[in-house]
PDB file of N, CA and C in Angstrom:
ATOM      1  N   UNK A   1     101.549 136.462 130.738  1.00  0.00           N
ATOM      2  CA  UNK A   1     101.930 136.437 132.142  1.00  0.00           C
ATOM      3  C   UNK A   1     100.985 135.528 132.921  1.00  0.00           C
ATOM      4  N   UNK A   2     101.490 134.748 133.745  1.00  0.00           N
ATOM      5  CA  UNK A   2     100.861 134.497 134.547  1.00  0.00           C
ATOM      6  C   UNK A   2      99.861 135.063 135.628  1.00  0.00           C
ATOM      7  N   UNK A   3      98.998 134.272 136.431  1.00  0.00           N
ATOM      8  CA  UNK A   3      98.339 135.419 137.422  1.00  0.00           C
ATOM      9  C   UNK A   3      99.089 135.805 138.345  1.00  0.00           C
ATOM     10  N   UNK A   4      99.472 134.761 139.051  1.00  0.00           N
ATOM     11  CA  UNK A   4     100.842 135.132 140.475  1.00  0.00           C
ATOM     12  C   UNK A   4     101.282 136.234 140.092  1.00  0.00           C
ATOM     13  N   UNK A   5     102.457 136.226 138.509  1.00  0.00           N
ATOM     14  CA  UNK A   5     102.864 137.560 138.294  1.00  0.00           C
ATOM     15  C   UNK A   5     102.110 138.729 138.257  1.00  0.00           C
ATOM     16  N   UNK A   6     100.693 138.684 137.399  1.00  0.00           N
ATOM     17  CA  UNK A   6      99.957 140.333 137.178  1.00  0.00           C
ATOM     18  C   UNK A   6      99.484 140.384 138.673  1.00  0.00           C
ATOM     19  N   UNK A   7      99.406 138.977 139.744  1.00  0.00           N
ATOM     20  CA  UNK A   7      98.835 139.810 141.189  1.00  0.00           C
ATOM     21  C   UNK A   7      99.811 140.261 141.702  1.00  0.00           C
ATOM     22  N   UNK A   8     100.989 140.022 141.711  1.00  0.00           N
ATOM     23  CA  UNK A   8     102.516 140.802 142.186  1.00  0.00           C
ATOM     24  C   UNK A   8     102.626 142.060 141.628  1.00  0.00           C
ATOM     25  N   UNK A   9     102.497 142.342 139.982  1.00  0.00           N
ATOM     26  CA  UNK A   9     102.676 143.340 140.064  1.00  0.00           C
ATOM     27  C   UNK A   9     101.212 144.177 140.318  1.00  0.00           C
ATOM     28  N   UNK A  10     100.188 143.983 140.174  1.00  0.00           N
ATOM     29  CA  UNK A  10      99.573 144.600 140.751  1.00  0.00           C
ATOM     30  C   UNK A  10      98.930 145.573 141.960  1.00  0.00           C
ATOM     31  N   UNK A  11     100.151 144.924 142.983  1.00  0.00           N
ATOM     32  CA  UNK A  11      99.921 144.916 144.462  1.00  0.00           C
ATOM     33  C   UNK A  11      99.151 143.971 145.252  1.00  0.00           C
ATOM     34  N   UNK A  12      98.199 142.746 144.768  1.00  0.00           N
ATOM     35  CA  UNK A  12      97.713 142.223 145.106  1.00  0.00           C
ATOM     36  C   UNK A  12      97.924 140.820 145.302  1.00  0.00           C
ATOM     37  N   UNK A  13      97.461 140.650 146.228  1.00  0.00           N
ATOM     38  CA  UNK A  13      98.565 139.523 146.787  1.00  0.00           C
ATOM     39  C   UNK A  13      96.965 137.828 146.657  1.00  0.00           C
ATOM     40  N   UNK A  14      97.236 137.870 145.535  1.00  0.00           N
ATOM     41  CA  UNK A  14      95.869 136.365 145.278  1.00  0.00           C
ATOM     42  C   UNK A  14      96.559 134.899 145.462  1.00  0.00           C
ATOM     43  N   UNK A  15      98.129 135.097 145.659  1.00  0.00           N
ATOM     44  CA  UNK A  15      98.580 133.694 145.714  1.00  0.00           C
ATOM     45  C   UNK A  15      98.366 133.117 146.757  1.00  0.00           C
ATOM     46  N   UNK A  16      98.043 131.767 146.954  1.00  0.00           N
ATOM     47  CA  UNK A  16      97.434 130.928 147.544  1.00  0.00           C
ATOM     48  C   UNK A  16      99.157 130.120 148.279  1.00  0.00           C
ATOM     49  N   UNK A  17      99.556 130.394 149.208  1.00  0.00           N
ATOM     50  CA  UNK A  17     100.788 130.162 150.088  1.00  0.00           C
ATOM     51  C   UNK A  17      99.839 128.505 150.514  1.00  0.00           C
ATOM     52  N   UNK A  18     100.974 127.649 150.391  1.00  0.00           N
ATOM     53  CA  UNK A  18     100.831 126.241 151.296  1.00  0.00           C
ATOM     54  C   UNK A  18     101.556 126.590 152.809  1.00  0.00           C
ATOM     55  N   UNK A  19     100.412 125.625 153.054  1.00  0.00           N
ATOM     56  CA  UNK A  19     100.904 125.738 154.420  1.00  0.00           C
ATOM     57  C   UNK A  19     101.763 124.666 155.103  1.00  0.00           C
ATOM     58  N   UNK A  20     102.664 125.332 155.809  1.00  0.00           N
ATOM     59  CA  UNK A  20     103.716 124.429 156.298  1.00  0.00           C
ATOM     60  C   UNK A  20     103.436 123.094 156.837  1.00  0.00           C
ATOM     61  N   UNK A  21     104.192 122.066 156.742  1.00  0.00           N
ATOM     62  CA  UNK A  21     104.108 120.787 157.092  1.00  0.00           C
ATOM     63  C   UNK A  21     104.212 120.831 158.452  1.00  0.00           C
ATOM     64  N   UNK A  22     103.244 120.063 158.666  1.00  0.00           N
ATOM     65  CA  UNK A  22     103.012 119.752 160.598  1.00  0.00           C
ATOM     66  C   UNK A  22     104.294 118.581 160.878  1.00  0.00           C
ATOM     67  N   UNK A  23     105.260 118.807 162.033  1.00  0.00           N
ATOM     68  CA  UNK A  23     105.544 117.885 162.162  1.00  0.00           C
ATOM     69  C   UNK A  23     104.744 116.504 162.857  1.00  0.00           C
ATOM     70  N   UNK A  24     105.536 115.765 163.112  1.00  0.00           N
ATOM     71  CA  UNK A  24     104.656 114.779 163.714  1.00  0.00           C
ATOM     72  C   UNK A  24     105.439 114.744 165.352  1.00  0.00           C
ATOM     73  N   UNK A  25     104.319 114.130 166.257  1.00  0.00           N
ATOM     74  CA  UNK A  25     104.786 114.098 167.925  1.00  0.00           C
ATOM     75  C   UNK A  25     105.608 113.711 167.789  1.00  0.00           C
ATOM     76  N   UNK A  26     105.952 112.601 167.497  1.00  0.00           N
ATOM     77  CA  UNK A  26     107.096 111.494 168.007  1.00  0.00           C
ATOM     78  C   UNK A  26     108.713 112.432 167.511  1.00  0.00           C
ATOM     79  N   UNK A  27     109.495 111.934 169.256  1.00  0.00           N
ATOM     80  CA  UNK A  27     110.774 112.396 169.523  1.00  0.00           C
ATOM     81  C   UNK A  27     111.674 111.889 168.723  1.00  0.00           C
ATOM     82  N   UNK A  28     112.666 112.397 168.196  1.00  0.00           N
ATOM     83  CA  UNK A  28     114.140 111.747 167.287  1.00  0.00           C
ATOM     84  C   UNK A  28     113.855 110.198 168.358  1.00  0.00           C
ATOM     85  N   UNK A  29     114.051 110.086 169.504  1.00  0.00           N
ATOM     86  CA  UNK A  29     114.520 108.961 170.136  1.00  0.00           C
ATOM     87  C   UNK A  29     113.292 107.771 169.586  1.00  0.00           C
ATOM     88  N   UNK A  30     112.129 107.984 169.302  1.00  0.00           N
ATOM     89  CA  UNK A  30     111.144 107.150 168.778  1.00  0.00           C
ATOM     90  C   UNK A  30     111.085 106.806 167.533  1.00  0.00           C
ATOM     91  N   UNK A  31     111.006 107.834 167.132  1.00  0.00           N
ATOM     92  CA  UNK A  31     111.447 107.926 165.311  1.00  0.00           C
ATOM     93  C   UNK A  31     112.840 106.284 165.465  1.00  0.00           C
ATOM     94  N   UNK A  32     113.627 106.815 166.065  1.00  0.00           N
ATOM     95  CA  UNK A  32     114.924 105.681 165.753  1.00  0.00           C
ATOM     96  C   UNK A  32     114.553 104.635 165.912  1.00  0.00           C
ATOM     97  N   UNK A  33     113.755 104.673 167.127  1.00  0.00           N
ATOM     98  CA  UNK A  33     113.042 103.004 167.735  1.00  0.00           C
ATOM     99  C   UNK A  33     112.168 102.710 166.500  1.00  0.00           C
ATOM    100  N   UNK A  34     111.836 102.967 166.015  1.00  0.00           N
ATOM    101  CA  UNK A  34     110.776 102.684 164.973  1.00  0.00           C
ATOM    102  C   UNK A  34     111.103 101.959 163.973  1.00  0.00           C
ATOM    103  N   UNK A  35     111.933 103.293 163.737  1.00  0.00           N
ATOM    104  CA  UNK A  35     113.040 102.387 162.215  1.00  0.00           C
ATOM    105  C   UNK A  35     114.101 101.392 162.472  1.00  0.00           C
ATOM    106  N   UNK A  36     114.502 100.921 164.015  1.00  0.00           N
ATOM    107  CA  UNK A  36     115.423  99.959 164.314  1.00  0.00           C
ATOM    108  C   UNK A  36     113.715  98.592 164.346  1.00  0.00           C
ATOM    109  N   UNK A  37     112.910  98.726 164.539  1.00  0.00           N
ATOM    110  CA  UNK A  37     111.949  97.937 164.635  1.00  0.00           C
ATOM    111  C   UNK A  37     111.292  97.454 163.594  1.00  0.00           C
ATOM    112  N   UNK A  38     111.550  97.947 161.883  1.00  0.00           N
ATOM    113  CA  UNK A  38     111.049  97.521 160.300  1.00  0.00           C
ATOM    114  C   UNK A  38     112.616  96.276 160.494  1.00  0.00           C
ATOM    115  N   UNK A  39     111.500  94.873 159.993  1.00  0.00           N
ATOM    116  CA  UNK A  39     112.294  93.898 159.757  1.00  0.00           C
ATOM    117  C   UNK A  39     113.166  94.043 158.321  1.00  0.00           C
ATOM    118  N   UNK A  40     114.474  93.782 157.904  1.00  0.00           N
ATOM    119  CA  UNK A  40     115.001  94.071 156.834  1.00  0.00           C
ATOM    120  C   UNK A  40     114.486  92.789 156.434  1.00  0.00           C
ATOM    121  N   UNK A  41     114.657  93.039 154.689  1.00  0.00           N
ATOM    122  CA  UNK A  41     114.653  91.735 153.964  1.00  0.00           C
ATOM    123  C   UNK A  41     115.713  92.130 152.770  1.00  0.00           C
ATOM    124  N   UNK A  42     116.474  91.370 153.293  1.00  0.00           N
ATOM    125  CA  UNK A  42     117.850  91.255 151.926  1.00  0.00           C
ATOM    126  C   UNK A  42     117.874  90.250 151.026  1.00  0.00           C
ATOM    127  N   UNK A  43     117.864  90.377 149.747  1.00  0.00           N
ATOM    128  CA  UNK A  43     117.943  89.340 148.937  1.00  0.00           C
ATOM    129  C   UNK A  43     118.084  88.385 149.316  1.00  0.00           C
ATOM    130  N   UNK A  44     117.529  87.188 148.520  1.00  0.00           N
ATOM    131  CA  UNK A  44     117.930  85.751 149.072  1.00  0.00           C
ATOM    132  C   UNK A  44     119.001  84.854 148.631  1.00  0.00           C
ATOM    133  N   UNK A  45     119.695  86.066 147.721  1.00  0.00           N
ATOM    134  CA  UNK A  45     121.243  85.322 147.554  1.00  0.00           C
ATOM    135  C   UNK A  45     122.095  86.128 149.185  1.00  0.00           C
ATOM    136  N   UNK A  46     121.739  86.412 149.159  1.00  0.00           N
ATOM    137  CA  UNK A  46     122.181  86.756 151.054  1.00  0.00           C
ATOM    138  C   UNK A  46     122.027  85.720 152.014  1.00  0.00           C
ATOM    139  N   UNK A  47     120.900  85.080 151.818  1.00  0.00           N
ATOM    140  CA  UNK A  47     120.622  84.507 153.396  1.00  0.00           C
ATOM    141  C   UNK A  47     121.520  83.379 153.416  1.00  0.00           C
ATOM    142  N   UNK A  48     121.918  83.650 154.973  1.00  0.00           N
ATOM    143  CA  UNK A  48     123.040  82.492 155.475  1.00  0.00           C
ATOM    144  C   UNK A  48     124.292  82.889 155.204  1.00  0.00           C
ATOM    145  N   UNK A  49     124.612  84.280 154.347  1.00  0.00           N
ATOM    146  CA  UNK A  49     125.989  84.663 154.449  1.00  0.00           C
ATOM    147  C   UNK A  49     126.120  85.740 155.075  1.00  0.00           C
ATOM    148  N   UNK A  50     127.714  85.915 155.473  1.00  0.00           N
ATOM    149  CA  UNK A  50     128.218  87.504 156.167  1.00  0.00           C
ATOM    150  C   UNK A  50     128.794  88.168 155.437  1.00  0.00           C
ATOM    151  N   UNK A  51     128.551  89.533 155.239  1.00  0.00           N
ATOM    152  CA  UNK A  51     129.394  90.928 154.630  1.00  0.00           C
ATOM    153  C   UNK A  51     130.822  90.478 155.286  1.00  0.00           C
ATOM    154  N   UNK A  52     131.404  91.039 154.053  1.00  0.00           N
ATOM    155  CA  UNK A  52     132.857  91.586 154.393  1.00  0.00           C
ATOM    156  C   UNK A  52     133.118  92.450 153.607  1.00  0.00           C
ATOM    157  N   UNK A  53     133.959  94.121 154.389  1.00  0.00           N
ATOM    158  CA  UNK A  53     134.215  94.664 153.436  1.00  0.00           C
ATOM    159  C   UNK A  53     135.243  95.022 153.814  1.00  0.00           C
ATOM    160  N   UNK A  54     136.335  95.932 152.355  1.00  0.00           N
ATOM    161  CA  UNK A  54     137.803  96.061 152.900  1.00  0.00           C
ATOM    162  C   UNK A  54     137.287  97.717 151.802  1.00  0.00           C
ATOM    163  N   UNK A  55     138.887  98.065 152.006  1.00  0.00           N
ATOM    164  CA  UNK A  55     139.040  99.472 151.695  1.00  0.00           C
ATOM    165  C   UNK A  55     139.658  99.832 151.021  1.00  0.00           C
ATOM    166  N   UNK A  56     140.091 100.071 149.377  1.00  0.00           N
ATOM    167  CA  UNK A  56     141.285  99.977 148.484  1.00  0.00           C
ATOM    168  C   UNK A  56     140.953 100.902 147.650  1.00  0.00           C
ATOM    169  N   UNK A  57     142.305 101.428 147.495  1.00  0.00           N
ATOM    170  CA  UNK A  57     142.893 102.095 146.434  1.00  0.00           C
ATOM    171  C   UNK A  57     141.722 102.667 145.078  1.00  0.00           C
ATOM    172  N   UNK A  58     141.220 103.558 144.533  1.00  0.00           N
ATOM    173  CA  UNK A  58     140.154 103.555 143.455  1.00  0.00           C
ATOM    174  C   UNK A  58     140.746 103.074 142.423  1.00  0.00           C
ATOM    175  N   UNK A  59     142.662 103.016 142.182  1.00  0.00           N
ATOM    176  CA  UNK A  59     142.910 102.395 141.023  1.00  0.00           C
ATOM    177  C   UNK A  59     143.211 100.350 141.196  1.00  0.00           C
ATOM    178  N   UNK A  60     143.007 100.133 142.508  1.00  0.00           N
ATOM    179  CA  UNK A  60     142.680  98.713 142.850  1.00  0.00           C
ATOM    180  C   UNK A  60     141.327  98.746 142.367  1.00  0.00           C
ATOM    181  N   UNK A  61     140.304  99.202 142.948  1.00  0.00           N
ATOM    182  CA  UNK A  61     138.804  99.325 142.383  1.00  0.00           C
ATOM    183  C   UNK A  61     138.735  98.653 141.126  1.00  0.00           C
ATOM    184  N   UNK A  62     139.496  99.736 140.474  1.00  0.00           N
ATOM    185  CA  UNK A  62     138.997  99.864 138.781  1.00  0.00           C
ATOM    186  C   UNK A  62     139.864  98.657 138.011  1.00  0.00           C
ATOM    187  N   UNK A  63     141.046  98.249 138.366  1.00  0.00           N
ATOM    188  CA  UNK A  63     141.590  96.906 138.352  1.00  0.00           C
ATOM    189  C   UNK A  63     140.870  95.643 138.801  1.00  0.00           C
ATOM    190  N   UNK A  64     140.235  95.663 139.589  1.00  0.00           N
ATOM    191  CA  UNK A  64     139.161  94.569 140.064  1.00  0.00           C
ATOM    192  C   UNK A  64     138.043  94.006 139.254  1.00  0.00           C
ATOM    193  N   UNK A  65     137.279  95.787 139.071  1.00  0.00           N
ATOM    194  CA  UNK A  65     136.317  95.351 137.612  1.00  0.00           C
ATOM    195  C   UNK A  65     136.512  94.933 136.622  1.00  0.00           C
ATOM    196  N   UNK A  66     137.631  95.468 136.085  1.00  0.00           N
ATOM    197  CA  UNK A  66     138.393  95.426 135.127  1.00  0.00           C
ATOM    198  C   UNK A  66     138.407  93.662 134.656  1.00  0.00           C
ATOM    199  N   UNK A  67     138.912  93.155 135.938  1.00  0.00           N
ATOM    200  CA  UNK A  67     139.761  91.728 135.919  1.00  0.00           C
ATOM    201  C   UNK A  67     137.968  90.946 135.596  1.00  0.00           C
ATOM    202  N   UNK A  68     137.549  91.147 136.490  1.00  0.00           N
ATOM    203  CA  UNK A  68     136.037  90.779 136.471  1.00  0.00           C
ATOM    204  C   UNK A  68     135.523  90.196 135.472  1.00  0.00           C
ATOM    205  N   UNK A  69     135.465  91.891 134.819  1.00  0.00           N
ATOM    206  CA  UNK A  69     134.576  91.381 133.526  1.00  0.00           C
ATOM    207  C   UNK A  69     135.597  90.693 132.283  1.00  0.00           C
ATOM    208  N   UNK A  70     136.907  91.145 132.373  1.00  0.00           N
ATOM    209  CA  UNK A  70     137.852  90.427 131.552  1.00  0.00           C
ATOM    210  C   UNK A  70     137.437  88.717 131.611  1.00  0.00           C
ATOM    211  N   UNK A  71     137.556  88.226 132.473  1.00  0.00           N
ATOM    212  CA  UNK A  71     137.581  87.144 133.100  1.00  0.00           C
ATOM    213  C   UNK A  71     136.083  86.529 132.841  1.00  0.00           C
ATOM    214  N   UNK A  72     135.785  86.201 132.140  1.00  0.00           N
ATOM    215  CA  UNK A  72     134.567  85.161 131.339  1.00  0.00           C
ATOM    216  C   UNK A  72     133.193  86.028 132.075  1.00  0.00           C
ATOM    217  N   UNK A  73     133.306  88.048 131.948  1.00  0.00           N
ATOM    218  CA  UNK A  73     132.172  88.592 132.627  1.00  0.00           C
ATOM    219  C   UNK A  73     132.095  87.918 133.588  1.00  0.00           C
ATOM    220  N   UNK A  74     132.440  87.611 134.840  1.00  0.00           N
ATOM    221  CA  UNK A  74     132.491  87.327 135.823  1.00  0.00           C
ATOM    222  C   UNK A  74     131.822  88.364 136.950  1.00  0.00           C
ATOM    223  N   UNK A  75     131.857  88.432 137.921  1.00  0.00           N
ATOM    224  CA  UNK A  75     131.335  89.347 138.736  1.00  0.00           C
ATOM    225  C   UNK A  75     132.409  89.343 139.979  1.00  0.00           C
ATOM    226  N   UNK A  76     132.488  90.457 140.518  1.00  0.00           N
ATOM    227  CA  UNK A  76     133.416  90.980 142.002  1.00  0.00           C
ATOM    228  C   UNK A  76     132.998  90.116 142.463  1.00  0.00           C
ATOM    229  N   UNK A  77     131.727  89.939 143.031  1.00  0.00           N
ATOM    230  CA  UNK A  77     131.504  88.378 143.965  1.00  0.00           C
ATOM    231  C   UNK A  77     132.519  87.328 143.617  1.00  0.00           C
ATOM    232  N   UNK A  78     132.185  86.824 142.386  1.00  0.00           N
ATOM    233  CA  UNK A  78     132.599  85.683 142.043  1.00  0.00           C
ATOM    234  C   UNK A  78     133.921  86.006 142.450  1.00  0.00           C
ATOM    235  N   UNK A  79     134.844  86.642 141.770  1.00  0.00           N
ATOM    236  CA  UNK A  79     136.076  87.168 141.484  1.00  0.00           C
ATOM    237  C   UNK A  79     136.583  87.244 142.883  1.00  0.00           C
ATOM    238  N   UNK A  80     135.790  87.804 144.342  1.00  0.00           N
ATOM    239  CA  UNK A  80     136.784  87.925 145.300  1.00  0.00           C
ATOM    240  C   UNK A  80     136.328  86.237 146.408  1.00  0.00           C
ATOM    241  N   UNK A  81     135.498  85.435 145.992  1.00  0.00           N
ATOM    242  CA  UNK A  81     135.291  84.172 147.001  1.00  0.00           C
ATOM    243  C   UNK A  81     136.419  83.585 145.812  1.00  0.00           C
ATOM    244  N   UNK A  82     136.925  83.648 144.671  1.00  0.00           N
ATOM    245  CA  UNK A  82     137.990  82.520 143.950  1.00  0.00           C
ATOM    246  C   UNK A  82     139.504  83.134 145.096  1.00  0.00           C
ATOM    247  N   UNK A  83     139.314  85.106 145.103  1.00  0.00           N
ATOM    248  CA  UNK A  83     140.381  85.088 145.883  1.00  0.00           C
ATOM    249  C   UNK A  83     140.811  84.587 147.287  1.00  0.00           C
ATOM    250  N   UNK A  84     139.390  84.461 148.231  1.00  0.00           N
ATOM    251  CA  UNK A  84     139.647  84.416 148.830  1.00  0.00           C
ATOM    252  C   UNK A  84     139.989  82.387 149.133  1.00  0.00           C
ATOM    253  N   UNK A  85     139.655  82.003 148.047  1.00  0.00           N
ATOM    254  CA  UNK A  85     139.665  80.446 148.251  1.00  0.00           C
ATOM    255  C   UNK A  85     141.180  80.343 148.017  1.00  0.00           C
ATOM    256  N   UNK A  86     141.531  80.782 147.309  1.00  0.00           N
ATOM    257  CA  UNK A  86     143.387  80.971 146.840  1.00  0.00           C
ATOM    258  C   UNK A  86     144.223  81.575 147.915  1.00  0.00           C
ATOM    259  N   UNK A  87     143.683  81.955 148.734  1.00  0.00           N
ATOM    260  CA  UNK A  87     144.498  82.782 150.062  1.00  0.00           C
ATOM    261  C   UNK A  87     144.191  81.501 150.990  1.00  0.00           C
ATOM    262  N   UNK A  88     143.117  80.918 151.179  1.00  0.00           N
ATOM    263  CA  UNK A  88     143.246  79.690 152.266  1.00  0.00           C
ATOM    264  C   UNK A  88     143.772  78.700 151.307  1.00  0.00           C
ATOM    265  N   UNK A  89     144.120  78.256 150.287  1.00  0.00           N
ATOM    266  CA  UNK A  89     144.717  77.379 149.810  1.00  0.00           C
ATOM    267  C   UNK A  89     146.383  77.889 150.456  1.00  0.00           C
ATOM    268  N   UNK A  90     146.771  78.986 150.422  1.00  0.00           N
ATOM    269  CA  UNK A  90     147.898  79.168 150.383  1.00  0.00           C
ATOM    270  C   UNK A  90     148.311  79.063 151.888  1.00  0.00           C
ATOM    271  N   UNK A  91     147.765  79.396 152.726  1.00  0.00           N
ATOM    272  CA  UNK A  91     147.856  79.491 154.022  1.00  0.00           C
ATOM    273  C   UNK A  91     147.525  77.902 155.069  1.00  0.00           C
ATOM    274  N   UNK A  92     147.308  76.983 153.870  1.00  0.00           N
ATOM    275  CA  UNK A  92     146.691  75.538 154.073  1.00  0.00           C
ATOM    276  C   UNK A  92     145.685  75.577 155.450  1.00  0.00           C
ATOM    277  N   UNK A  93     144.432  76.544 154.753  1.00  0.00           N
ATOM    278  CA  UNK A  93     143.442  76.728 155.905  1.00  0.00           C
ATOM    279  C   UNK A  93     142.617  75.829 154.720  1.00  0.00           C
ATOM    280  N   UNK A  94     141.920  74.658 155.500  1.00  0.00           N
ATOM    281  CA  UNK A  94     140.779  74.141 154.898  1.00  0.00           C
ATOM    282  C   UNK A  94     139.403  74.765 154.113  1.00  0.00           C
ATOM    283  N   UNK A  95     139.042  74.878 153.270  1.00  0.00           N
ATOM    284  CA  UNK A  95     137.744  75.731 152.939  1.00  0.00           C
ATOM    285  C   UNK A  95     136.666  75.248 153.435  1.00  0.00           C
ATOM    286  N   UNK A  96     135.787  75.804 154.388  1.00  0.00           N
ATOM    287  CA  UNK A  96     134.797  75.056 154.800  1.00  0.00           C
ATOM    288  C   UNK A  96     134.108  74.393 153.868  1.00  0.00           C
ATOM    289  N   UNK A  97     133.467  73.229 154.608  1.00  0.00           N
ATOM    290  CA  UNK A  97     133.333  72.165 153.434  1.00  0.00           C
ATOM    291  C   UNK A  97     131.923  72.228 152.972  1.00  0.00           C
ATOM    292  N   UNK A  98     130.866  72.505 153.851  1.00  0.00           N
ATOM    293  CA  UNK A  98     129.565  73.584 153.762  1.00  0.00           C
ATOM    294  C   UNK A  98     129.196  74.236 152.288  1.00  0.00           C
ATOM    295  N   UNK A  99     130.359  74.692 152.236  1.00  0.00           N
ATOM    296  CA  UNK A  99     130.437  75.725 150.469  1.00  0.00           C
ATOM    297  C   UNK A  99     130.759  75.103 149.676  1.00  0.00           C
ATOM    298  N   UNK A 100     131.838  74.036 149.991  1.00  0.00           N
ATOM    299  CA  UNK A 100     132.060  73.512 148.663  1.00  0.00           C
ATOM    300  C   UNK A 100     133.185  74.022 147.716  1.00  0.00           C
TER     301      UNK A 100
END
């Protein structure tokens, strides 16, 4: 047995209780300011581009990966800038020329 246990059953109470965590002063409203104030750093295959995200189906999902890695291991990245270059081809929107 442990001691905790023979001081429990003993009646004697030798366990050593932690003591509760202090909070800290600062208000929810500071706390937020704080953490809106840590500069992010996102990968640097990021910089200079914008998120886009859409919302589909989990069996679109799993069709996507699917196609992905079918497709010479390719990656969703790759896989959705070919789609989306094939949707302005079709719509005869120029691809910015920037990208290439």
């Amino acid at each position: 047995m442990t001691d905790a246990v023979k001081a429990v059953g003993s009646g004697l109470s030798q366990v050593a209780r932690a003591k509760p965590a202090q909070r800290s002063a600062a208000s929810l409203t500071q706390a937020v300011k704080a953490k809106g104030k840590r500069k992010r750093n996102p990968p640097a295959t990021r910089t200079g581009r914008k998120g886009i995200v859409i919302y589909v189906d989990q069996e679109v999902a799993v069709a996507i990966h699917r196609l992905a890695s079918a497709f010479n291991n390719a990656t969703v990245q790759a896989l959705g800038e070919q789609a989306f270059k094939l949707l302005f081809a079709k719509y005869r929107e120029p691809w910015p020329e920037r990208l290439g």
